[in-house]
N, C-alpha and C. Protein backbone atom coordinates (compact mmCIF):
# COMPACT_ATOMS: atom_id res chain seq x y z
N UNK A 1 -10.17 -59.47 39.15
CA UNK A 1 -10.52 -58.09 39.15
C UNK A 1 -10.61 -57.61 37.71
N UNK A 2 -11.60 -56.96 37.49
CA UNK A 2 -11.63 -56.51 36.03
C UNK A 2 -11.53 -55.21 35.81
N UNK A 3 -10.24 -54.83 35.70
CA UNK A 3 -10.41 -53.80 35.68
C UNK A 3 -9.90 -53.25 33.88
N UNK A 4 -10.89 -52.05 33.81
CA UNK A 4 -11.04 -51.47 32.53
C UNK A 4 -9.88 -50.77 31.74
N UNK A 5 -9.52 -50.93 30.97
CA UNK A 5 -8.29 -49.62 30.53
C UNK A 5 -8.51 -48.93 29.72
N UNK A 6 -8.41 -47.86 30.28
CA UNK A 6 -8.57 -46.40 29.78
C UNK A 6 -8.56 -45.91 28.16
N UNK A 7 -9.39 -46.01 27.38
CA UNK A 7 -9.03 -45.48 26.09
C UNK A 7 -8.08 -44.16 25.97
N UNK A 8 -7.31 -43.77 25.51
CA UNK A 8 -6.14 -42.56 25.47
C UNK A 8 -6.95 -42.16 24.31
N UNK A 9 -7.10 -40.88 24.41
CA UNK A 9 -7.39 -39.74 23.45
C UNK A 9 -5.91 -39.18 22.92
N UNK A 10 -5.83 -39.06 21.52
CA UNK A 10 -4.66 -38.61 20.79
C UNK A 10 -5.21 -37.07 20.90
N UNK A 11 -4.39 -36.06 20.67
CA UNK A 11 -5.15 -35.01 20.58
C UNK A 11 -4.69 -34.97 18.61
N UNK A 12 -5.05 -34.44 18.43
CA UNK A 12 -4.90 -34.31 17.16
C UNK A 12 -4.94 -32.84 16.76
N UNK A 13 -4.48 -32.17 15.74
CA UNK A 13 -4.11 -30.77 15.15
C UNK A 13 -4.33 -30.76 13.66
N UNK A 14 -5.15 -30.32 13.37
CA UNK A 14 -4.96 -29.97 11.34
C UNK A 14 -4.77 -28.68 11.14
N UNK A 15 -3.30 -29.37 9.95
CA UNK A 15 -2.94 -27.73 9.79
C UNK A 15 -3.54 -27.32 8.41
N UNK A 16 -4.34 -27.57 8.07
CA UNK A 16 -5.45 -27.23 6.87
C UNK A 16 -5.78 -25.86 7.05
N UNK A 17 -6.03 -25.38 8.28
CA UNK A 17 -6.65 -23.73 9.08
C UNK A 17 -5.23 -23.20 8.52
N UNK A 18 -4.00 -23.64 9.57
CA UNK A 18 -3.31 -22.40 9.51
C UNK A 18 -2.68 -22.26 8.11
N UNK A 19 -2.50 -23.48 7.42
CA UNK A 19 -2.12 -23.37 5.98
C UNK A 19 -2.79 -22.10 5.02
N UNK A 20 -4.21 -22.60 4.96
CA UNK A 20 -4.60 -21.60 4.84
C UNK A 20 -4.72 -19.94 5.32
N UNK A 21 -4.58 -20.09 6.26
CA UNK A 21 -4.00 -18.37 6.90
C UNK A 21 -2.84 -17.59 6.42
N UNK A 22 -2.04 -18.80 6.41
CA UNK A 22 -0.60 -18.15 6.12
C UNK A 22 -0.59 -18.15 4.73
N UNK A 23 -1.45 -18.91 4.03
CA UNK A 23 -1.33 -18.46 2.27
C UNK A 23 -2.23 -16.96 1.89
N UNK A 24 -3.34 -16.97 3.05
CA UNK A 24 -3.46 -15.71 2.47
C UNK A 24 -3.20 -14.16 2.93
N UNK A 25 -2.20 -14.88 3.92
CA UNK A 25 -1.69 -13.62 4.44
C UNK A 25 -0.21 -13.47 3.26
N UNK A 26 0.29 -14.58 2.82
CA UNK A 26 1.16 -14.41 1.76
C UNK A 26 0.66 -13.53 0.72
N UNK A 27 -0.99 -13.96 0.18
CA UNK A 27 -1.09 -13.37 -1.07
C UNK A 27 -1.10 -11.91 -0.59
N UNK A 28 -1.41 -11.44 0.58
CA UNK A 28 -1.73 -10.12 0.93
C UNK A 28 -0.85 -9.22 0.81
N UNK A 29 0.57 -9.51 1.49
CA UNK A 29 1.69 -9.00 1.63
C UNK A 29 2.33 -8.84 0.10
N UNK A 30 2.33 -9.82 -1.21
CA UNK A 30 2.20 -9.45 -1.97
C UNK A 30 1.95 -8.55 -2.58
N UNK A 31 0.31 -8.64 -2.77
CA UNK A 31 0.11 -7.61 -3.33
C UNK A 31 -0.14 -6.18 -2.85
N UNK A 32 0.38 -5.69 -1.83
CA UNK A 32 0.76 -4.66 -1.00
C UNK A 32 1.72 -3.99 -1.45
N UNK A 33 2.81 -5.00 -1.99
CA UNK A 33 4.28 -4.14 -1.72
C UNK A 33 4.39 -3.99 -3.62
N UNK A 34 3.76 -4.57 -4.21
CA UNK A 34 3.33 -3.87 -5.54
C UNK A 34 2.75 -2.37 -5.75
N UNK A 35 2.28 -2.04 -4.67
CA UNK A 35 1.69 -0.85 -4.56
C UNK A 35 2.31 0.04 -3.62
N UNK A 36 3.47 -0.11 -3.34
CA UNK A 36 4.65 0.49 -2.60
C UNK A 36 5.34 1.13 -3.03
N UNK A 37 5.42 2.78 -3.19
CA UNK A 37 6.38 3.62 -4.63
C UNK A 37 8.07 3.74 -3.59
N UNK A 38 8.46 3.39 -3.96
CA UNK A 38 10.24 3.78 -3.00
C UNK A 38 10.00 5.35 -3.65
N UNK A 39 9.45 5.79 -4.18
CA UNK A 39 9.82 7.54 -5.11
C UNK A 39 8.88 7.84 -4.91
N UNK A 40 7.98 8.95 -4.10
CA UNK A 40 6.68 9.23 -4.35
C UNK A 40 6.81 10.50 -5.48
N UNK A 41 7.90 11.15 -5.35
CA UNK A 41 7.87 11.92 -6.09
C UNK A 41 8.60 12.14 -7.43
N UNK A 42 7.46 12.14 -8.68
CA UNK A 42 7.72 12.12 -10.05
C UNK A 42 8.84 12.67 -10.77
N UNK A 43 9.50 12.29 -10.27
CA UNK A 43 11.43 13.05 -11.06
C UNK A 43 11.32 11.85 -12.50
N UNK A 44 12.01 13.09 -13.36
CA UNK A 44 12.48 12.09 -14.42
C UNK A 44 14.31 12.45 -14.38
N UNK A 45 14.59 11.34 -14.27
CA UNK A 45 15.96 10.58 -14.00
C UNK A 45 16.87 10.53 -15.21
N UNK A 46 17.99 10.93 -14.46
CA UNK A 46 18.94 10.96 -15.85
C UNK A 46 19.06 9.58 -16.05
N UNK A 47 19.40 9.10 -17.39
CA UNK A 47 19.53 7.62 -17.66
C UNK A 47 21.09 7.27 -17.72
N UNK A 48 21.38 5.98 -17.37
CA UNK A 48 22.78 4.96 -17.00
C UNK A 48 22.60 3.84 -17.37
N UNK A 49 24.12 2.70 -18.16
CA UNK A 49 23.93 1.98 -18.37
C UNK A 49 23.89 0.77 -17.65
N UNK A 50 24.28 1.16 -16.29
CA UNK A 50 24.39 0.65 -15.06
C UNK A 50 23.15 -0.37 -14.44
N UNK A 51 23.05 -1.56 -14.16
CA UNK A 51 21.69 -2.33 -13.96
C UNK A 51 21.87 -2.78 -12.38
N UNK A 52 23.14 -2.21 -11.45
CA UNK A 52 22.48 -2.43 -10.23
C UNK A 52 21.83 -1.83 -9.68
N UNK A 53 20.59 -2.52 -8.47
CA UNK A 53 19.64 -2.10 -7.82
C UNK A 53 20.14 -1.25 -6.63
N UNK A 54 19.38 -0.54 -6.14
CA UNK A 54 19.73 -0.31 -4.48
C UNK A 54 18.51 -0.28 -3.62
N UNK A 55 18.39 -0.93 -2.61
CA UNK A 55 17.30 -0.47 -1.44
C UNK A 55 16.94 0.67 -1.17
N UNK A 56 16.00 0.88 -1.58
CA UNK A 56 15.16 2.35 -1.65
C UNK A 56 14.88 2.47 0.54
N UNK A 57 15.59 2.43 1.24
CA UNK A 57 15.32 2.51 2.39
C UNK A 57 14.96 4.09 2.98
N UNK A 58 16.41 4.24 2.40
CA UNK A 58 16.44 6.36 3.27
C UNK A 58 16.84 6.78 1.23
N UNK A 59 16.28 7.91 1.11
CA UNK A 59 16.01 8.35 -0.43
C UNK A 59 16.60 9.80 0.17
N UNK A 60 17.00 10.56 -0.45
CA UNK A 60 17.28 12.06 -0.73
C UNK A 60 17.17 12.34 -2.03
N UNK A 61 15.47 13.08 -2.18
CA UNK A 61 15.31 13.83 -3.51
C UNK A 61 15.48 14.93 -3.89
N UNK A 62 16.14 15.35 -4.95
CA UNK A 62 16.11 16.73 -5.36
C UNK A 62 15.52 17.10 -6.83
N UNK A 63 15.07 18.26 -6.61
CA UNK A 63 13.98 18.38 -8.25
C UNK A 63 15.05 19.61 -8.81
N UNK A 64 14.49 19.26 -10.30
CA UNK A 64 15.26 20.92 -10.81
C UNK A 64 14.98 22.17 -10.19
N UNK A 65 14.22 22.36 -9.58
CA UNK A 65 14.04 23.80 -8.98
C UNK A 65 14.90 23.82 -7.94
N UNK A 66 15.45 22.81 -7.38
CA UNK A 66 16.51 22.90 -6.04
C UNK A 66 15.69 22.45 -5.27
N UNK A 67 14.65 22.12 -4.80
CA UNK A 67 14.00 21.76 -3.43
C UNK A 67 14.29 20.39 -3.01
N UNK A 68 14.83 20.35 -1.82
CA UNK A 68 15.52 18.89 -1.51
C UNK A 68 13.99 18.11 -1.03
N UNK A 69 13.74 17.38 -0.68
CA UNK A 69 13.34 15.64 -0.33
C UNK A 69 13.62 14.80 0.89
N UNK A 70 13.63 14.54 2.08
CA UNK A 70 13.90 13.43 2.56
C UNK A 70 12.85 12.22 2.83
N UNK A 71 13.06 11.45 2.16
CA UNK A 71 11.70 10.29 1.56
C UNK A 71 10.11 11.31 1.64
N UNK A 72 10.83 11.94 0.41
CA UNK A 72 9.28 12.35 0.14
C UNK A 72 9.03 13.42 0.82
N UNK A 73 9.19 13.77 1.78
CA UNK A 73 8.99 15.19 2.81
C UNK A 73 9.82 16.33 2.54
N UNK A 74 9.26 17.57 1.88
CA UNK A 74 10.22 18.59 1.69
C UNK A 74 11.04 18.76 3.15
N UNK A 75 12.44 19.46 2.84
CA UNK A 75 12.91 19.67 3.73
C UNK A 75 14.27 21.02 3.71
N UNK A 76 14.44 22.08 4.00
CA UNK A 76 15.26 22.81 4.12
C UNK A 76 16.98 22.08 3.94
N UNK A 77 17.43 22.68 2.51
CA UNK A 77 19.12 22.51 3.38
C UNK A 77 19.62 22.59 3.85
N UNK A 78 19.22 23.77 4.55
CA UNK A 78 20.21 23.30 6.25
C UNK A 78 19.71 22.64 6.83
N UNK A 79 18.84 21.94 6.90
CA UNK A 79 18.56 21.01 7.92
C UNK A 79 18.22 19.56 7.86
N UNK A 80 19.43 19.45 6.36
CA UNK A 80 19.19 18.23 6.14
C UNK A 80 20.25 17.42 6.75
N UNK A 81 21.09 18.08 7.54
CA UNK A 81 22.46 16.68 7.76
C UNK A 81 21.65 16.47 9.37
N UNK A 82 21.24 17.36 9.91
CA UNK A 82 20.28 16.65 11.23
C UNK A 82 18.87 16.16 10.68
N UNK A 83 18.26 16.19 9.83
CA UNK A 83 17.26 15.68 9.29
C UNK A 83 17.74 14.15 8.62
N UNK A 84 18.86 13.63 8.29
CA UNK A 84 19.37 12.56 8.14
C UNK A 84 19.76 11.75 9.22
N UNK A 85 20.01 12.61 10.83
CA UNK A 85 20.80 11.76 11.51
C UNK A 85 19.57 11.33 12.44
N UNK A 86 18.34 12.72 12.30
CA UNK A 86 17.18 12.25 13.03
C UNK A 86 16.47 10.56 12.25
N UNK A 87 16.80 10.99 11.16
CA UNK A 87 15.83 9.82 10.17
C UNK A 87 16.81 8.35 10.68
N UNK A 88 17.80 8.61 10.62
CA UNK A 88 18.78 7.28 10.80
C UNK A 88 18.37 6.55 12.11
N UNK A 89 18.72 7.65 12.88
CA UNK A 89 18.28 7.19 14.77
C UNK A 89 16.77 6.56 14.46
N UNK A 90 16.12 7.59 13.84
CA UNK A 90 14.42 6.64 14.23
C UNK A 90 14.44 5.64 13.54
N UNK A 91 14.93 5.13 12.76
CA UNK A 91 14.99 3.53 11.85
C UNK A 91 15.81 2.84 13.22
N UNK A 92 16.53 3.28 13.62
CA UNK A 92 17.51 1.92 14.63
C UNK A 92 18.36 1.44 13.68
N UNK A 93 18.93 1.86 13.06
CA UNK A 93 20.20 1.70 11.95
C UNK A 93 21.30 2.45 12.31
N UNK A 94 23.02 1.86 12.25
CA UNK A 94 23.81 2.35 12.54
C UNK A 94 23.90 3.30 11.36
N UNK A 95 24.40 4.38 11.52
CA UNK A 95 25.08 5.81 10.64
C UNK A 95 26.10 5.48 10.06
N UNK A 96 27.13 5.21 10.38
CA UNK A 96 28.15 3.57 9.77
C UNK A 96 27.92 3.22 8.39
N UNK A 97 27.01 2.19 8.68
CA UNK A 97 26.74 1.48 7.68
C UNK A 97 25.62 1.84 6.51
N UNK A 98 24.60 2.57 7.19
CA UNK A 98 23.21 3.29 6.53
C UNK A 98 23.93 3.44 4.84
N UNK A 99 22.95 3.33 4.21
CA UNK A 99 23.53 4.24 2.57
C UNK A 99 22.30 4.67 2.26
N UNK A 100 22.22 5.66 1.39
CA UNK A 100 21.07 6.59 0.94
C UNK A 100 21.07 6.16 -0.25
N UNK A 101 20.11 6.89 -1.32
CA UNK A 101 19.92 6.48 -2.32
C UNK A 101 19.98 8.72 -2.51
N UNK A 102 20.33 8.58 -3.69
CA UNK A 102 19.96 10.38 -3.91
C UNK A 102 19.60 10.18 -5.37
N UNK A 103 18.37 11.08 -5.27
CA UNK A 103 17.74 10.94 -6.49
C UNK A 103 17.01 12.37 -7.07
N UNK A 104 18.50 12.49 -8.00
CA UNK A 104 18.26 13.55 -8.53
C UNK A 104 17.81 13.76 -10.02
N UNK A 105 16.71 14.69 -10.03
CA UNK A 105 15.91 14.98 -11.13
C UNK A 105 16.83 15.83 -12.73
N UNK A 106 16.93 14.84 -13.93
CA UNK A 106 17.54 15.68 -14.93
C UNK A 106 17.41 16.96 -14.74
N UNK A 107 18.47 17.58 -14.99
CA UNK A 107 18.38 19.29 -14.73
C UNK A 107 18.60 19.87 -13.43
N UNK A 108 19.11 19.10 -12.67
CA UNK A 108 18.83 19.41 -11.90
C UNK A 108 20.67 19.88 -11.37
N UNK A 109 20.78 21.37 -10.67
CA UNK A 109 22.33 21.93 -10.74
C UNK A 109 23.35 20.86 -9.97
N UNK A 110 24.18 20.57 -10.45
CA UNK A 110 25.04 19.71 -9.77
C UNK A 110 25.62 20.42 -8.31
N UNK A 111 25.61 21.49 -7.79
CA UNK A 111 26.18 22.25 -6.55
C UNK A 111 24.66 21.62 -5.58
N UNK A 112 23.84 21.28 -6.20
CA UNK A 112 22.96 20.62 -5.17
C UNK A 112 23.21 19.25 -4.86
N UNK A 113 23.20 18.43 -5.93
CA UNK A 113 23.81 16.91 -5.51
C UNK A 113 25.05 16.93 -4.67
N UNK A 114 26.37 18.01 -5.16
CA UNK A 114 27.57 17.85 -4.43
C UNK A 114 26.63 18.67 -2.92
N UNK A 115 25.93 19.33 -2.39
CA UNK A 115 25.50 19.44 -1.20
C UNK A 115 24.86 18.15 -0.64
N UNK A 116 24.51 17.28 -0.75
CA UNK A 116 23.95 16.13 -0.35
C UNK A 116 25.37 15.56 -0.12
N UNK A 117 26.06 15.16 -1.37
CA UNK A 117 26.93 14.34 -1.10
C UNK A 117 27.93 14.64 -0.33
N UNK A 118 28.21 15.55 0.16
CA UNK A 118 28.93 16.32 0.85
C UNK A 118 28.06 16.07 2.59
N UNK A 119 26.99 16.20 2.54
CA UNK A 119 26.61 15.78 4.17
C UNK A 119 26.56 14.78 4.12
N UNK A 120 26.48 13.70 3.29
CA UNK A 120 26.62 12.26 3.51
C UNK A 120 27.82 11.66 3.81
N UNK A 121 29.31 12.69 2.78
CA UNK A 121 29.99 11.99 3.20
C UNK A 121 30.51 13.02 4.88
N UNK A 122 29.93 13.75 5.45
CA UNK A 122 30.33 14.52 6.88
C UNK A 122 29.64 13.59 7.77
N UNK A 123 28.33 12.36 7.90
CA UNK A 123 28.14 11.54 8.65
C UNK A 123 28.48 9.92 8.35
N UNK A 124 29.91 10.09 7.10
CA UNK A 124 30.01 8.79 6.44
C UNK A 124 29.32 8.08 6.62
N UNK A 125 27.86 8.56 5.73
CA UNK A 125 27.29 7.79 4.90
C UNK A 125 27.18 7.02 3.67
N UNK A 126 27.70 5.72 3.37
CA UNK A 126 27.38 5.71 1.82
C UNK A 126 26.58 6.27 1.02
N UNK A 127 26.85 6.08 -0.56
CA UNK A 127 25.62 6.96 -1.41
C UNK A 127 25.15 6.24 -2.51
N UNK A 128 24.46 6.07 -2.93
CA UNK A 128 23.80 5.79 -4.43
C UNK A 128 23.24 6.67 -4.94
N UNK A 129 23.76 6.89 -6.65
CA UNK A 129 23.20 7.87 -7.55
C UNK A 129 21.47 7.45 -8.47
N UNK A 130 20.44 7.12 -7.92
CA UNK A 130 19.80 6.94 -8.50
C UNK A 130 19.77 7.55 -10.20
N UNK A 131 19.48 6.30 -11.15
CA UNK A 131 19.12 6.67 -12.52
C UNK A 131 18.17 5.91 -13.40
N UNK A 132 17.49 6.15 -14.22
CA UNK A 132 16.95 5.36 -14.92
C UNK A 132 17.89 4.55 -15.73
N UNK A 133 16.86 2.97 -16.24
CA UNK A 133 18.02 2.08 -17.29
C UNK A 133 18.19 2.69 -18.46
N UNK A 134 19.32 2.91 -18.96
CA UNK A 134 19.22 2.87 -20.22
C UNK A 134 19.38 1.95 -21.46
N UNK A 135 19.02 2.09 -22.38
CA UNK A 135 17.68 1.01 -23.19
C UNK A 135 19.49 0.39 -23.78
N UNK A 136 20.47 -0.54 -23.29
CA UNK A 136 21.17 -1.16 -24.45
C UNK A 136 20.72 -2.10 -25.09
N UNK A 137 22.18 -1.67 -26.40
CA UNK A 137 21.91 -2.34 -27.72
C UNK A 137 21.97 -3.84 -27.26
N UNK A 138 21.10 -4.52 -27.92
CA UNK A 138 21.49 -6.39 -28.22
C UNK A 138 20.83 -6.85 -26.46
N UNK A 139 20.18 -6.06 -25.88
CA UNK A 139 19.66 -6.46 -24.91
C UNK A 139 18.20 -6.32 -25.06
């Protein structure tokens, strides 16, 4: 009996396509988040000699004129400690752990920062003082 046997087909896959996909979805995402301001709004910053970073996630700005900020969106003081807890809830981030960044503009009255910091610490929130670097010596 002669019987024939079946050639088997390998299937085969080149990842040449998706290599390429995923490199240029790399370069994309790149250069995206270069063009990503954590500050939209132009404060000039008191300077510190301080060089740690913080995650620009949740921001509270204040300008010298007093007008508060929550990422960028004017917002009334009174209605910033529910305007923080609304912003927290819609991220899906515990209130706990959340930390802000507050970024206050030189000149700007300190009875406004201690109002921020003061509702941050009423939903113990951590805080960061945003500042610019300042230029040290021998560095």
């Amino acid at each position: 009996m002669g019987l024939k046997r079946r050639q088997r087909v390998e299937p085969e896959f080149s990842l040449a396509a998706m290599i390429d996909v995923i490199f240029l979805l790399l370069m994309f995402f790149m250069l995206t988040s270069k063009f990503v301001t954590p500050n939209a709004l132009n404060l000039s910053l008191p300077s510190s000699s301080s060089t740690s970073m913080a995650s620009p996630a949740l921001a509270v700005s204040i300008d010298a004129s007093g007008k508060f900020y929550l990422d960028a969106k004017p917002i009334a003081e009174a209605a910033l400690e529910n305007g923080l807890k609304a912003k927290i809830k819609s991220m899906g981030k515990d209130i706990k752990t959340t930390t802000i960044t507050v970024v206050a503009e030189k000149g700007t009255p300190i009875e406004n920062v201690v109002t921020v910091l003061d509702v941050a610490n009423r939903l113990q929130l951590k805080t960061i003082l945003a500042t610019d670097p300042k230029a040290i010596p021998g560095k």
